[in-house]
Protein backbone atom coordinates (compact mmCIF):
# COMPACT_ATOMS: atom_id res chain seq x y z
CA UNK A 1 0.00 0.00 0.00
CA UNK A 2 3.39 2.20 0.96
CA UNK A 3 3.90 1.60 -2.96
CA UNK A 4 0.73 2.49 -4.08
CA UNK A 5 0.89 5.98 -1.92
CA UNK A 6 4.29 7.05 -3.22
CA UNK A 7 3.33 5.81 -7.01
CA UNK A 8 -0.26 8.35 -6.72
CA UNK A 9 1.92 11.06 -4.86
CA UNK A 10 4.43 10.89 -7.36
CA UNK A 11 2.36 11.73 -9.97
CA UNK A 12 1.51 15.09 -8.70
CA UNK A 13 -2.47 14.09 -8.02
CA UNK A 14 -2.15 13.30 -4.53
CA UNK A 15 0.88 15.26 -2.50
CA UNK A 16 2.30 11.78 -0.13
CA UNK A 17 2.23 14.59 2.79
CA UNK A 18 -1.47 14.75 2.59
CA UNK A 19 -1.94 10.82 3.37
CA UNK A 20 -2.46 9.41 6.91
CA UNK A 21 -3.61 6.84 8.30
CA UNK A 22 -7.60 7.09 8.50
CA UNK A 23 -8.66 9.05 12.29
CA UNK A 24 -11.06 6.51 13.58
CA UNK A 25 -14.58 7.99 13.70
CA UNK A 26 -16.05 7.83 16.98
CA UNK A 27 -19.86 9.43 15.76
CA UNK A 28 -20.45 6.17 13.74
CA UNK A 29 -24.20 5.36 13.82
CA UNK A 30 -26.20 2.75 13.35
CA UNK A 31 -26.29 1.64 9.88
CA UNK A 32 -28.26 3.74 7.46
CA UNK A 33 -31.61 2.43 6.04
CA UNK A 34 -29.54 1.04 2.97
CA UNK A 35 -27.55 -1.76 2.11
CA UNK A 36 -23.47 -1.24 1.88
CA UNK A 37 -23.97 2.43 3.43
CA UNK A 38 -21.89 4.21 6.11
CA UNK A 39 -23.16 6.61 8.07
CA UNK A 40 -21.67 8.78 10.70
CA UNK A 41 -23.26 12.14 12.32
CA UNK A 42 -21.36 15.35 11.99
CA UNK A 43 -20.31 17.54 15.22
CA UNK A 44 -21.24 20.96 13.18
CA UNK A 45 -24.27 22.57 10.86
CA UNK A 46 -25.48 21.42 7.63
CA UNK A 47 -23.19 24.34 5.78
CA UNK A 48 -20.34 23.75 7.77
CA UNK A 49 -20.16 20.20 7.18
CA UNK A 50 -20.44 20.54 3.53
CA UNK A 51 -17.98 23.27 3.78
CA UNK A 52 -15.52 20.87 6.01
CA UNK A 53 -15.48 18.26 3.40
CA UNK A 54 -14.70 20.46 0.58
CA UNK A 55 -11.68 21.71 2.67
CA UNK A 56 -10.65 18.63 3.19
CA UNK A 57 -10.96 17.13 -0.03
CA UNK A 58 -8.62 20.09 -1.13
CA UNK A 59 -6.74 20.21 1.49
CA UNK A 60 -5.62 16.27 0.64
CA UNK A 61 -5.08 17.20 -3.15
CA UNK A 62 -7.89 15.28 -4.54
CA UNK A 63 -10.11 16.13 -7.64
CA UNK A 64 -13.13 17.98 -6.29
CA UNK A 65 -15.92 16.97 -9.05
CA UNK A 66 -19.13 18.86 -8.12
CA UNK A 67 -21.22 19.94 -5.40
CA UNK A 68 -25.25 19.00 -5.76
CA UNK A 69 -28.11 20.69 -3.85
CA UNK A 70 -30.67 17.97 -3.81
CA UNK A 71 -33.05 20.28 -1.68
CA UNK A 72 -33.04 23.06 -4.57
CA UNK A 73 -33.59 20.65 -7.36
CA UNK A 74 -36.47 19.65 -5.39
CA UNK A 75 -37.91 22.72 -5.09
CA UNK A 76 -37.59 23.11 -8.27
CA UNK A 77 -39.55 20.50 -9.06
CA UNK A 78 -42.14 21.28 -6.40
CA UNK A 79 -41.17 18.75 -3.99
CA UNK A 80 -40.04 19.25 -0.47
CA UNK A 81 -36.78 17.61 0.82
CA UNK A 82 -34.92 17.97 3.95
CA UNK A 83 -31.63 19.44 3.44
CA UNK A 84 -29.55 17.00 1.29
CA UNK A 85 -26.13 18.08 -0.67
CA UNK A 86 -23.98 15.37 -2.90
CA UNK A 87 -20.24 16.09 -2.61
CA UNK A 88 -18.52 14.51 -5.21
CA UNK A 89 -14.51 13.41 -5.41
CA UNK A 90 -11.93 11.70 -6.21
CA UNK A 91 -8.51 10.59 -7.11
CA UNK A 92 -8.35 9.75 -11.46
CA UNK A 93 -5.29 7.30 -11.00
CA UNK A 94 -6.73 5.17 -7.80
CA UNK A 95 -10.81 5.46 -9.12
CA UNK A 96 -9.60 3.83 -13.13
CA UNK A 97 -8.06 0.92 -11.52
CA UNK A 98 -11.85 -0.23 -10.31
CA UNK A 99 -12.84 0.51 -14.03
CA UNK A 100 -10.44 -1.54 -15.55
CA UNK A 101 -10.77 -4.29 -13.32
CA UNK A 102 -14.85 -3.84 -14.34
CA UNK A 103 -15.80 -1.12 -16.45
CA UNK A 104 -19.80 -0.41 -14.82
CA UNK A 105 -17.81 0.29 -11.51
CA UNK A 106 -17.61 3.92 -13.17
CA UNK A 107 -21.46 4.01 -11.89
CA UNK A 108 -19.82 4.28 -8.32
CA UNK A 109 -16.97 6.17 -9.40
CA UNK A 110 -16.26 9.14 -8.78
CA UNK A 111 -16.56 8.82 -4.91
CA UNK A 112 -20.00 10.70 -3.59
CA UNK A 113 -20.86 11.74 -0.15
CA UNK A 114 -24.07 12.65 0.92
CA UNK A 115 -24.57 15.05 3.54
CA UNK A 116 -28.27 15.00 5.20
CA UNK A 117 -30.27 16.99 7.76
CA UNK A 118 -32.95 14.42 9.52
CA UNK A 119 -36.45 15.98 11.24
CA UNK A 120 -34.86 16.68 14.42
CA UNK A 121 -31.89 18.40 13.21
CA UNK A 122 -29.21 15.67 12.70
CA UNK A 123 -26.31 16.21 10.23
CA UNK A 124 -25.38 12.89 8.55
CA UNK A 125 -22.43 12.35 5.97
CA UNK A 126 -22.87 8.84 4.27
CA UNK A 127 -21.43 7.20 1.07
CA UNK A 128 -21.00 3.86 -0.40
CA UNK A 129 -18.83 1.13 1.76
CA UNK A 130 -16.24 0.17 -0.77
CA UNK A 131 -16.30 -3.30 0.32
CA UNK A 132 -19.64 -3.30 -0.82
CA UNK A 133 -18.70 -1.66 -4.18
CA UNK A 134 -16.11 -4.01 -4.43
CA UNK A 135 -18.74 -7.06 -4.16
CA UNK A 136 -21.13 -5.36 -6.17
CA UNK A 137 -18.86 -5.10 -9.08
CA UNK A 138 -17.03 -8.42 -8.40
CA UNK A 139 -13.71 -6.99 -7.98
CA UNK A 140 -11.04 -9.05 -6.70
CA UNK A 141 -7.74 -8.16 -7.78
CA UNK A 142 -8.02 -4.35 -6.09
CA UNK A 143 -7.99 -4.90 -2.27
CA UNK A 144 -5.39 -2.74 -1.42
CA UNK A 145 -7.00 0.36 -3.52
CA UNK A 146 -10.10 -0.65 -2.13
CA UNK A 147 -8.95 -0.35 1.60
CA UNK A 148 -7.17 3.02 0.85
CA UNK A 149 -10.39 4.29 -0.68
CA UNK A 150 -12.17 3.59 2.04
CA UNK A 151 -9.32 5.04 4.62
CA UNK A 152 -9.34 7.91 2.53
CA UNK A 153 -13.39 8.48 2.49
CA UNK A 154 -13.27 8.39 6.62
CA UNK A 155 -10.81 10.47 6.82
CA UNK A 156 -12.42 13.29 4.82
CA UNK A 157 -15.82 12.40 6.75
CA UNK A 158 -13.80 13.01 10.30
CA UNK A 159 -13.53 16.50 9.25
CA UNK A 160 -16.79 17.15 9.79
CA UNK A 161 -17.04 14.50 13.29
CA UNK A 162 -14.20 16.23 15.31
């Protein structure tokens, strides 16, 4: 995995100083109402937790894709929706090793992050388990990516849980 770090960092998408271990997240929940999902709560407000995991997307170097506000497009459409903004990431050289191993994992890839506001007030950041993806798309042969992935995806979601 050591390898795998230096070879991204050395290619200038992902500085090697910007890679630690995953924090452990100490907020985790129980599991969301959906299969392969991980949920944890957020210590701040709605804005400031999207706002935290921008920052720390950039902050780490990686490819900042787009920002969605579910709760406007519903409005839009006439349709209330609690507050609900996708986040969406990720690292080119470490994502198109899960297409090549199986091209339809691009329907996972790039890496998105919800972040919720429940009834009573309750920030939640969620996104796919990459285990999960990994099954889903019968992936064998990417274990190591998969694990930093998913070290890298808690670590941005502690930003928001500390």
């Amino acid at each position: 995995m050591k390898l795998l770090l230096a070879s991204i960092a050395l290619s200038g998408v992902l500085p090697i100083a910007s890679i630690s271990a995953a924090e452990p997240i100490s907020h985790i929940s129980s599991p969301a109402p959906a299969q392969g999902v991980v949920r944890v709560k957020s210590t701040y407000g709605f804005d400031d937790t999207v706002q935290r995991i921008k920052a720390d997307v950039a902050a780490k170097g990686i490819r900042f894709f787009d920002e969605i506000d579910q709760t406007a497009l519903g409005e839009g459409a006439g349709i209330k929706l609690s507050r609900s903004t996708l986040v969406l990431f990720g690292n080119p050289p470490l994502g198109i090793q899960f297409l090549t191993s199986n091209p339809y994992a691009g329907l996972d890839w790039p890496v998105r992050m919800l972040v919720t506001q429940d009834t009573s007030g309750t920030v939640w950041i969620a996104w796919t388990d990459f285990a999960f993806i990994a099954d889903r798309y019968h992936i064998a042969n990417r274990d190591a990516q998969f694990k930093m992935a998913g070290e890298v995806a808690a670590s941005i979601a502690s930003a928001a849980t500390k």
